[in-house]
N, C-alpha and C. Protein backbone atom coordinates (compact mmCIF):
# COMPACT_ATOMS: atom_id res chain seq x y z
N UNK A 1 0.85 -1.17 0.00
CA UNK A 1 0.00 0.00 0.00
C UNK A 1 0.90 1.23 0.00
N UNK A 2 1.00 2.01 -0.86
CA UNK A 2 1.22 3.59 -0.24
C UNK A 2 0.88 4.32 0.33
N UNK A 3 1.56 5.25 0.73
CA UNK A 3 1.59 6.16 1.54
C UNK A 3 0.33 6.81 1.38
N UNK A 4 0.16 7.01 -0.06
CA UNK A 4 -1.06 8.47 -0.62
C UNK A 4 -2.57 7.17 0.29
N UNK A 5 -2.29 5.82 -0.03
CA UNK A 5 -3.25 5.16 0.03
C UNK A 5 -3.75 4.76 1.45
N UNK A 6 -2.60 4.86 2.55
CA UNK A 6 -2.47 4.93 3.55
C UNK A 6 -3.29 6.09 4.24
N UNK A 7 -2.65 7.07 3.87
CA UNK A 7 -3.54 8.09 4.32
C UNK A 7 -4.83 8.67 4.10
N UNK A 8 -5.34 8.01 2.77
CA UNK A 8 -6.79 8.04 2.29
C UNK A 8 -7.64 7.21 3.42
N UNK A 9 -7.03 5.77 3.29
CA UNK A 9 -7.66 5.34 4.45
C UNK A 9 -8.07 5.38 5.89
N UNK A 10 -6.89 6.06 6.33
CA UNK A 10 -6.99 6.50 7.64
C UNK A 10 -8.16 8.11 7.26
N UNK A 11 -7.67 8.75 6.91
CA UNK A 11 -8.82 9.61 6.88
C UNK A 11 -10.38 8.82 6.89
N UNK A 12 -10.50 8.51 5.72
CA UNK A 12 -12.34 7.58 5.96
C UNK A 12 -12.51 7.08 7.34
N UNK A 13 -11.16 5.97 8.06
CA UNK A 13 -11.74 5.57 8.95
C UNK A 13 -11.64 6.47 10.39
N UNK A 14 -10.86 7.67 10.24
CA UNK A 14 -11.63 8.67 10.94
C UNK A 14 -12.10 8.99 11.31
N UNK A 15 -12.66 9.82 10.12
CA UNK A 15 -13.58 10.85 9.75
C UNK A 15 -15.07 9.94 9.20
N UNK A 16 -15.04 8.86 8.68
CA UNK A 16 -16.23 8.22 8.09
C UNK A 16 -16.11 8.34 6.85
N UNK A 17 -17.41 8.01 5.93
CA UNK A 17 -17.37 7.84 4.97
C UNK A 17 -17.74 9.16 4.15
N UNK A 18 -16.98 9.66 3.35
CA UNK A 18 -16.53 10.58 2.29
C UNK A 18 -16.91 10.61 0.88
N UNK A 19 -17.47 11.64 -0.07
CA UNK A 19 -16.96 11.12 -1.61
C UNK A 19 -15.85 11.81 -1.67
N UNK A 20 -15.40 11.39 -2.97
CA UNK A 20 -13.73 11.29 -3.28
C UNK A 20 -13.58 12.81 -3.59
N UNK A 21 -15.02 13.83 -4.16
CA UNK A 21 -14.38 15.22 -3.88
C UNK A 21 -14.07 15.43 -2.63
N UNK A 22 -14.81 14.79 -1.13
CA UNK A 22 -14.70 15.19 -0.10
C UNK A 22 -13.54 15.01 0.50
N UNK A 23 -12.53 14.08 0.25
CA UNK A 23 -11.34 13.35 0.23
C UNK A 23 -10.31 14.54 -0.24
N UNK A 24 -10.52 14.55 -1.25
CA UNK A 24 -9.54 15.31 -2.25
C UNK A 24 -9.58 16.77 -1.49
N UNK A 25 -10.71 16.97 -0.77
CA UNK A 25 -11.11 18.40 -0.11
C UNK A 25 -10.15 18.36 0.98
N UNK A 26 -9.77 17.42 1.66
CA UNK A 26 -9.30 17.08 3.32
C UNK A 26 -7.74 17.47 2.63
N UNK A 27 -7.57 16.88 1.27
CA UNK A 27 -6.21 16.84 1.52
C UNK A 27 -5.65 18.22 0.56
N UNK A 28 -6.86 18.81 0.27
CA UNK A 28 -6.29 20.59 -0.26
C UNK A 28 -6.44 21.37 1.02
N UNK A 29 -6.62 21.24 2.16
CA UNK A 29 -7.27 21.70 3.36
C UNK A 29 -5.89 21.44 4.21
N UNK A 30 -5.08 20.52 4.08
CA UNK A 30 -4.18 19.85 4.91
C UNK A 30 -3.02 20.88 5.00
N UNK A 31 -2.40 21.39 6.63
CA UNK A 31 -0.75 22.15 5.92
C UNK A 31 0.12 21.56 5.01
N UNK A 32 0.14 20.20 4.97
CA UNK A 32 1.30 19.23 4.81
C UNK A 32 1.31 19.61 3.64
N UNK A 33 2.65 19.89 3.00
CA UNK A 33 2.66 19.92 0.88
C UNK A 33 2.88 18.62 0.85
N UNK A 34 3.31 17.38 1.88
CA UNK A 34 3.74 16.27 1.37
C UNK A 34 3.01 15.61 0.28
N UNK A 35 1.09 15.99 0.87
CA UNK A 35 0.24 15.07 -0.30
C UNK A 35 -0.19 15.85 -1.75
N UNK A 36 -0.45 15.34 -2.47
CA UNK A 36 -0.74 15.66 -3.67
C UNK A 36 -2.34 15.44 -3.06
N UNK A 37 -2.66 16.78 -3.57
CA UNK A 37 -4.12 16.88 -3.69
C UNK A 37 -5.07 16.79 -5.10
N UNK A 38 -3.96 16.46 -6.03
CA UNK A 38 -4.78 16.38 -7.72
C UNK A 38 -5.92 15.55 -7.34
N UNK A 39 -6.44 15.70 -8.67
CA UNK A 39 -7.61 14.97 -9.29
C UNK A 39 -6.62 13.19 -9.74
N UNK A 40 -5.57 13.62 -10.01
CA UNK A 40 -4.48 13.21 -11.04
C UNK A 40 -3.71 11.88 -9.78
N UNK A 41 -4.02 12.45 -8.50
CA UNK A 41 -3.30 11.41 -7.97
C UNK A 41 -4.42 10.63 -6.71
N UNK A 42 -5.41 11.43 -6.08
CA UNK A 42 -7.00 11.04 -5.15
C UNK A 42 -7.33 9.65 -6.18
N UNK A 43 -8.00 10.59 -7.62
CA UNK A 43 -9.11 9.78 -7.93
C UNK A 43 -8.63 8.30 -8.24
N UNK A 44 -7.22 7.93 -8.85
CA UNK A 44 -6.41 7.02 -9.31
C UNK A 44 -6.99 6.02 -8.32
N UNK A 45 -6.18 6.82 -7.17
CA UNK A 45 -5.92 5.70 -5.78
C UNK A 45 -6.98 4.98 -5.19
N UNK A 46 -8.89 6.16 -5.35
CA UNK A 46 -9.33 5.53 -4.91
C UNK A 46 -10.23 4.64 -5.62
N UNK A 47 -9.59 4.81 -6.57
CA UNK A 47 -10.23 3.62 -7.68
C UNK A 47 -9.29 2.33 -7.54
N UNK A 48 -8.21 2.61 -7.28
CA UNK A 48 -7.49 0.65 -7.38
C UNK A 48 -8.02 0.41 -5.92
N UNK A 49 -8.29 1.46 -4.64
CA UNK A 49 -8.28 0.69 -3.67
C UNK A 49 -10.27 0.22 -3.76
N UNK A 50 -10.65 0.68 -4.10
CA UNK A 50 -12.24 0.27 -4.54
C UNK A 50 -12.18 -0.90 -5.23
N UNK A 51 -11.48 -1.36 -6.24
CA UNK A 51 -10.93 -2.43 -7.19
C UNK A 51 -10.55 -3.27 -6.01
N UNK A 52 -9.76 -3.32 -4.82
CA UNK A 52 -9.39 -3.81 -4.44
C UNK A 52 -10.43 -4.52 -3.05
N UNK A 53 -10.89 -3.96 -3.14
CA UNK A 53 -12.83 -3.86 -2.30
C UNK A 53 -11.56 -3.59 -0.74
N UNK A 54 -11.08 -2.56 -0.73
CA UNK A 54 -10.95 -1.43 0.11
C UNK A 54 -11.73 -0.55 1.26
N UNK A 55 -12.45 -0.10 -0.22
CA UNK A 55 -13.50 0.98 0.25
C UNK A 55 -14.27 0.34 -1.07
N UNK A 56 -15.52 1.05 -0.72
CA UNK A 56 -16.86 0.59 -1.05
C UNK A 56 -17.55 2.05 -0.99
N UNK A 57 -18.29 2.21 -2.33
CA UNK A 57 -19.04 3.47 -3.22
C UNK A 57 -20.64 3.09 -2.86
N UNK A 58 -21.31 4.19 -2.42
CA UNK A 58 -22.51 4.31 -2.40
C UNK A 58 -23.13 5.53 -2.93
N UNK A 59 -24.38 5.32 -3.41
CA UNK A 59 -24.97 6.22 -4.48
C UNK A 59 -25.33 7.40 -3.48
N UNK A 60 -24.92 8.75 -3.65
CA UNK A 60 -25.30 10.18 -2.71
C UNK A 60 -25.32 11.25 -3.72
N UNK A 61 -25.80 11.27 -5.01
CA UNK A 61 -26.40 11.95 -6.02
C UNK A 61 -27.20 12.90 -5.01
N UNK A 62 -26.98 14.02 -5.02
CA UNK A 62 -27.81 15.25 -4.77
C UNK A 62 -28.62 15.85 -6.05
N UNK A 63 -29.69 15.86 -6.11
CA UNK A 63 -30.27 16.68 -7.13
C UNK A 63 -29.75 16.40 -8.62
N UNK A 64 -29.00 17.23 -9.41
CA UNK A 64 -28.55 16.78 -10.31
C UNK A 64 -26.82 17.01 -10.55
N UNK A 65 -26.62 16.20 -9.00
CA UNK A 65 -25.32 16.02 -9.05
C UNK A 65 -24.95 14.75 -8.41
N UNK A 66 -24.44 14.42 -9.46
CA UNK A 66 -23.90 12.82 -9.55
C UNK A 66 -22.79 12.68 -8.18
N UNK A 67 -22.95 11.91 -7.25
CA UNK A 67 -21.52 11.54 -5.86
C UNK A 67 -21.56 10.41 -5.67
N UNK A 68 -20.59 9.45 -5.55
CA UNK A 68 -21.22 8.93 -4.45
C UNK A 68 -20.00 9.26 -2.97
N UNK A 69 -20.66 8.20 -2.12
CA UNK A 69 -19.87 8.01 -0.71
C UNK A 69 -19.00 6.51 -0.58
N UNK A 70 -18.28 6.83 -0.07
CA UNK A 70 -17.25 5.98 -0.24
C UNK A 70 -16.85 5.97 1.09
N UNK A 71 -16.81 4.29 1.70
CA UNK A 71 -16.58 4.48 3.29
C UNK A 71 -15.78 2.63 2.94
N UNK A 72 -15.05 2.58 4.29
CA UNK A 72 -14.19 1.49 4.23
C UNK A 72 -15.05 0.09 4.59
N UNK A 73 -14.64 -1.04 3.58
CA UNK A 73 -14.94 -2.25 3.79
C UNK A 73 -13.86 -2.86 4.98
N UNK A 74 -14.56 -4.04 5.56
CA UNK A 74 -13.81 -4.62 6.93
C UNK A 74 -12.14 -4.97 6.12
N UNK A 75 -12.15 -5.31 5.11
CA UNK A 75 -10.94 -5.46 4.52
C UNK A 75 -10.12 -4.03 3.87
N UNK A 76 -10.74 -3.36 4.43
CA UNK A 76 -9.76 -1.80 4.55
C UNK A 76 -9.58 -1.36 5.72
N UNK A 77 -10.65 -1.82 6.70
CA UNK A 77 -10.19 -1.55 8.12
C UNK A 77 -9.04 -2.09 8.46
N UNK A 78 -8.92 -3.54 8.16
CA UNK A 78 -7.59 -4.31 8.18
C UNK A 78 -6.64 -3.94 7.94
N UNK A 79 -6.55 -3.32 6.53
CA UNK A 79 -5.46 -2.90 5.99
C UNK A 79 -4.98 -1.92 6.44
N UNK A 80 -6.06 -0.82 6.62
CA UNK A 80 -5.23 0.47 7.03
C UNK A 80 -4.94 0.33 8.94
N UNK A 81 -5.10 -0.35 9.62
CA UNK A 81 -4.60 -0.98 10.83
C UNK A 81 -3.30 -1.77 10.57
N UNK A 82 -2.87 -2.65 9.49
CA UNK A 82 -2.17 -3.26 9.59
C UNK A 82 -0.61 -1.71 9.20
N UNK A 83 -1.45 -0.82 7.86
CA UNK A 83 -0.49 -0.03 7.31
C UNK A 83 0.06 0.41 8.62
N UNK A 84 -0.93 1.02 9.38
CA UNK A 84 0.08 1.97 10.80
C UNK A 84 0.88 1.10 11.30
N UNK A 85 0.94 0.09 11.67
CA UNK A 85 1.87 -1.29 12.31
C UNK A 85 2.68 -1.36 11.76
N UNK A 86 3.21 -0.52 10.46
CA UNK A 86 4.65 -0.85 9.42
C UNK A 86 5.78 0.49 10.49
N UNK A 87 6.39 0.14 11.04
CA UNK A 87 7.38 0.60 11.71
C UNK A 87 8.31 1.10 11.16
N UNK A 88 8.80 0.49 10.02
CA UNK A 88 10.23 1.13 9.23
C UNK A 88 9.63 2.00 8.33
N UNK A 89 8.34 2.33 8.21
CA UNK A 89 7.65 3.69 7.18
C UNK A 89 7.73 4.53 8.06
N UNK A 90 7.10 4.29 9.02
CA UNK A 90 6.70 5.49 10.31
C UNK A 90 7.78 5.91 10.94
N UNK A 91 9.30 5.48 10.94
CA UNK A 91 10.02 5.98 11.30
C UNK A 91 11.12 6.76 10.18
N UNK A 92 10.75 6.58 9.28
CA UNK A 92 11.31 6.57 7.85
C UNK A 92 11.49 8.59 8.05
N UNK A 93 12.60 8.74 7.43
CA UNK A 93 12.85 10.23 7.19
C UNK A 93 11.54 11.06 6.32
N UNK A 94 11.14 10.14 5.40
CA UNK A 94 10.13 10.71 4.67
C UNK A 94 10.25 11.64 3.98
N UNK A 95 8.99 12.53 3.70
CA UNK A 95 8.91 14.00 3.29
C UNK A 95 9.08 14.85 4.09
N UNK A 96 10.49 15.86 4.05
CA UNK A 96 10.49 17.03 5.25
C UNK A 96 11.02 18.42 4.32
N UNK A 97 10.46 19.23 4.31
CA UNK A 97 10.55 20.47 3.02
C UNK A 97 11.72 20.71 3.91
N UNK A 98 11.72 20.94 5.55
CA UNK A 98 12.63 21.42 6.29
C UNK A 98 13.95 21.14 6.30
N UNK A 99 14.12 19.32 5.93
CA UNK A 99 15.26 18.48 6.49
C UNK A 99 15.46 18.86 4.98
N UNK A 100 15.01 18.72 3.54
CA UNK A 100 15.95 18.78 2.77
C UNK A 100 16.00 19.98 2.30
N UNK A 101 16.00 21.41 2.55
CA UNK A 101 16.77 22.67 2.42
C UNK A 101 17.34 22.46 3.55
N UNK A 102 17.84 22.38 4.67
CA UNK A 102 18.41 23.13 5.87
C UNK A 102 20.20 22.65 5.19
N UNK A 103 20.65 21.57 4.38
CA UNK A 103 22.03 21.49 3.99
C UNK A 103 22.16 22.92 3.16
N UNK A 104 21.24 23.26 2.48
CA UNK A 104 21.42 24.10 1.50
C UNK A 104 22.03 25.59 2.18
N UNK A 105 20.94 25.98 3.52
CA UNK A 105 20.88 27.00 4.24
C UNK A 105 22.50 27.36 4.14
N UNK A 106 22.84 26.12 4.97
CA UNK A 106 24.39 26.58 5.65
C UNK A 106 25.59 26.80 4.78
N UNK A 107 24.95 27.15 3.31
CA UNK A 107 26.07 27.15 2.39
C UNK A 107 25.14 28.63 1.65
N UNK A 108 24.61 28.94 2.25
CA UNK A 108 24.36 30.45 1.76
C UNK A 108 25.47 31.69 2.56
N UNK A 109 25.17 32.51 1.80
CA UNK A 109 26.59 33.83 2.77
C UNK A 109 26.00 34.44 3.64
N UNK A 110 26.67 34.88 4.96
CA UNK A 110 25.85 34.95 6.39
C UNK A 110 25.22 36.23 6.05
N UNK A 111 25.31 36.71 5.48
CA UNK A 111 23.96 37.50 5.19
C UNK A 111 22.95 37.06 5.13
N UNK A 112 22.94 36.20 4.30
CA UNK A 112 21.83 35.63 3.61
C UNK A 112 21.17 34.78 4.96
N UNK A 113 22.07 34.27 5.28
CA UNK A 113 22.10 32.83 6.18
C UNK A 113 21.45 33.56 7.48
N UNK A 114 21.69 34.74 7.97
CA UNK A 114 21.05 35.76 8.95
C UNK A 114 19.74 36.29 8.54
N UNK A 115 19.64 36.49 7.33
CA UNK A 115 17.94 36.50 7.20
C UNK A 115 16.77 35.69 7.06
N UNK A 116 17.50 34.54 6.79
CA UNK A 116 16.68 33.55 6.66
C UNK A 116 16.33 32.93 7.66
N UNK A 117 17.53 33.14 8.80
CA UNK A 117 17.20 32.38 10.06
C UNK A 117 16.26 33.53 10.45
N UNK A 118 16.21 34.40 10.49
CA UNK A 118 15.14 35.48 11.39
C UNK A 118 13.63 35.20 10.81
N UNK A 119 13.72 34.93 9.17
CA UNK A 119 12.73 34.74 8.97
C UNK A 119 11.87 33.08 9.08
N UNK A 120 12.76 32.03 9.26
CA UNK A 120 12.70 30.87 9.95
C UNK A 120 11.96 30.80 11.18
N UNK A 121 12.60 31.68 11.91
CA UNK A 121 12.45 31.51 13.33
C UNK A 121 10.75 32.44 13.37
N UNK A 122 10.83 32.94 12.86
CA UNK A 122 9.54 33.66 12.91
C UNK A 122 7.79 33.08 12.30
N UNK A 123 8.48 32.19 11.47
CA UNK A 123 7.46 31.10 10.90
C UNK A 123 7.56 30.12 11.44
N UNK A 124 8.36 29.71 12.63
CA UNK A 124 8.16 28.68 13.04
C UNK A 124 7.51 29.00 14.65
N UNK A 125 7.91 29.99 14.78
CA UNK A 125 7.12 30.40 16.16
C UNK A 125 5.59 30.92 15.64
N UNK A 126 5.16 31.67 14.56
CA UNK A 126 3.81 31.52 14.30
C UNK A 126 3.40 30.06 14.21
N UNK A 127 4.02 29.63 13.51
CA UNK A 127 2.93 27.80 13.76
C UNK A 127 2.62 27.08 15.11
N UNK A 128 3.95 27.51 15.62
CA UNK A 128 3.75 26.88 17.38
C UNK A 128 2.64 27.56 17.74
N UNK A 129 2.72 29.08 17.40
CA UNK A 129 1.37 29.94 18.15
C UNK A 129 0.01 29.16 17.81
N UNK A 130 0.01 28.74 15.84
CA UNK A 130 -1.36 28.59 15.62
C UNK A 130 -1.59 27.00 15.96
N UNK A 131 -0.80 26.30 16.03
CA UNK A 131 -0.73 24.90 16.81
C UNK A 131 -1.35 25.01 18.40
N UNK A 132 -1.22 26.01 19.32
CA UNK A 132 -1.60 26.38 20.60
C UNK A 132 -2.97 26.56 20.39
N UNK A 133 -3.07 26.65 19.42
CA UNK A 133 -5.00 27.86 19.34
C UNK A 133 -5.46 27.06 19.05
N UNK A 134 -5.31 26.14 18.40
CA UNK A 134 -6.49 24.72 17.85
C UNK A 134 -6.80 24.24 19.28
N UNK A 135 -8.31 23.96 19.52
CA UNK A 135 -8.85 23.05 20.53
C UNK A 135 -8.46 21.73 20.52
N UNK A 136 -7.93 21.69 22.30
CA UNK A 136 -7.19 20.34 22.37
C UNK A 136 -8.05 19.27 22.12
N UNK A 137 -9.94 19.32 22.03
CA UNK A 137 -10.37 18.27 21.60
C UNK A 137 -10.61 17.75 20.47
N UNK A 138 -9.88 18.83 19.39
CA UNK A 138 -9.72 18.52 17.86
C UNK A 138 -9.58 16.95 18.10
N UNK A 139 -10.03 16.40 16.77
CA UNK A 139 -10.01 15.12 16.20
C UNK A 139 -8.30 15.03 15.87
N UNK A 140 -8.00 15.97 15.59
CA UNK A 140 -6.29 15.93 14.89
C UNK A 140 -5.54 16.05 15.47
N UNK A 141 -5.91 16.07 17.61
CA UNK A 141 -5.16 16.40 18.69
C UNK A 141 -3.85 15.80 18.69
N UNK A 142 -3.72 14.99 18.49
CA UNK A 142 -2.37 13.90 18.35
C UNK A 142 -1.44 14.12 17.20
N UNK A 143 -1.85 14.77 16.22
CA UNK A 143 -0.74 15.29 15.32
C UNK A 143 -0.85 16.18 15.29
N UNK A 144 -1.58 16.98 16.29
CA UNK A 144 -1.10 18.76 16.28
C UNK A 144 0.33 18.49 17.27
N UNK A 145 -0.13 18.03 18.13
CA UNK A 145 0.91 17.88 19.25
C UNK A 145 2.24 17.31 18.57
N UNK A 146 2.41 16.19 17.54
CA UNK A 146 3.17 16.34 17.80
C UNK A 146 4.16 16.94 16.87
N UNK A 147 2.88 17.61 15.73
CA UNK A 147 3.71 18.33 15.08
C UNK A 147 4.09 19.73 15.68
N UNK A 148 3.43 19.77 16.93
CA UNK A 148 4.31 21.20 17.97
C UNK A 148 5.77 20.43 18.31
N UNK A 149 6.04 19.41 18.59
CA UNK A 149 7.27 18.97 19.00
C UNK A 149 8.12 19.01 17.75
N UNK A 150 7.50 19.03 16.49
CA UNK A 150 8.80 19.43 15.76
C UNK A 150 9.25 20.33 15.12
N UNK A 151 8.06 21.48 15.54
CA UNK A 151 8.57 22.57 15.41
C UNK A 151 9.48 23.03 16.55
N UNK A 152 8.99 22.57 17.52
CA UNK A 152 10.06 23.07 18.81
C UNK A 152 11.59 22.39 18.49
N UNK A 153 11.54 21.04 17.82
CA UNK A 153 12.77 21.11 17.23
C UNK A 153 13.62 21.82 15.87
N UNK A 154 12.64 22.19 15.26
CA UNK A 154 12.83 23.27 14.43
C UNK A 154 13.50 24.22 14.82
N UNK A 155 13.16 24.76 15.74
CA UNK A 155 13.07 26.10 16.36
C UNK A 155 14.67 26.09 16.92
N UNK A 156 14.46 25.22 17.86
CA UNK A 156 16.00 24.68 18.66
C UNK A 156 17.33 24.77 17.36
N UNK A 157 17.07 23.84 16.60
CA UNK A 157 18.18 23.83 15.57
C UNK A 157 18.22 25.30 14.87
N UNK A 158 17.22 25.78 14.32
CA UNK A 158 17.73 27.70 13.74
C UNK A 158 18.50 28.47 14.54
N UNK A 159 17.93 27.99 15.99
CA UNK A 159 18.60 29.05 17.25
C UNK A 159 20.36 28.52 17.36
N UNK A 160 20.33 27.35 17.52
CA UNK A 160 21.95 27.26 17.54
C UNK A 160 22.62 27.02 16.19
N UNK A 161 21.91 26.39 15.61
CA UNK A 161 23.08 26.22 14.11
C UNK A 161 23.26 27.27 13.08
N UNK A 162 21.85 27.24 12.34
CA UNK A 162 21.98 28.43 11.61
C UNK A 162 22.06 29.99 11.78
């Protein structure tokens, strides 16, 4: 399973059952640039995992607009339970916009390298701020948190390195 497919799933079993604009909505909505929010890369995925009786399509035509809803079969519950249990993904370096510029940073001229950290440090302390303001009973409580912990490591590394 991939990643994109991974995280489709966990969203439905979430959040519930979705149509695939509603899907595609969560993940233009998301901070992360990691996911692709196309038409070009959603609709693909949730068609092999539907193929794959994944998830499962139900007719939610509004008026004269064609939807349906799409919510997980017990054999996507499985799966996307078993996906989180993959340990060497979840610890995996992954996608980090941060981790792969910061080599680049330290080879700019300290000019440069002095404004960027000011302006670093300043976007990373607004996110901590807007990370604080979300209600701790958000549904997303657990990856706000702990994406506050990596901004606080963010933060830590601009202050002494760069």
């Amino acid at each position: 399973m991939t990643e994109l497919e991974g995280a489709i799933l966990t969203l439905l079993y979430v959040e519930g059952s979705m149509t695939a604009y509603g899907v595609r909505r969560a993940f233009l909505d998301s901070p992360s640039s990691f996911w692709s929010a196309s038409a070009g890369a959603i609709y693909p995925a949730l068609n092999r995992m539907e193929r794959a009786e994944l998830v499962v399509g139900e007719d939610a035509t509004r008026g004269n607009r064609p939807a349906r809803s799409l919510s997980l079969t017990e054999s996507g519950k499985s799966a996307v339970l078993e996906w989180v249990k993959d340990v060497f993904t979840a610890i995996g370096p992954g996608f980090d916009p941060f981790r792969l510029r910061a080599p680049m940073w330290m080879q700019l001229n300290p000019e440069e390298r002095g404004a960027l950290k000011q302006e670093l440090e300043a976007g990373v302390v607004r996110r901590i701020n807007a990370i604080d303001a979300i209600d701790p009973g958000h549904p997303d409580a657990i990856r706000h948190a702990l994406e506050r912990i990596q901004q606080e490591a963010r933060l830590e590394w601009i202050r002494k390195t760069l």
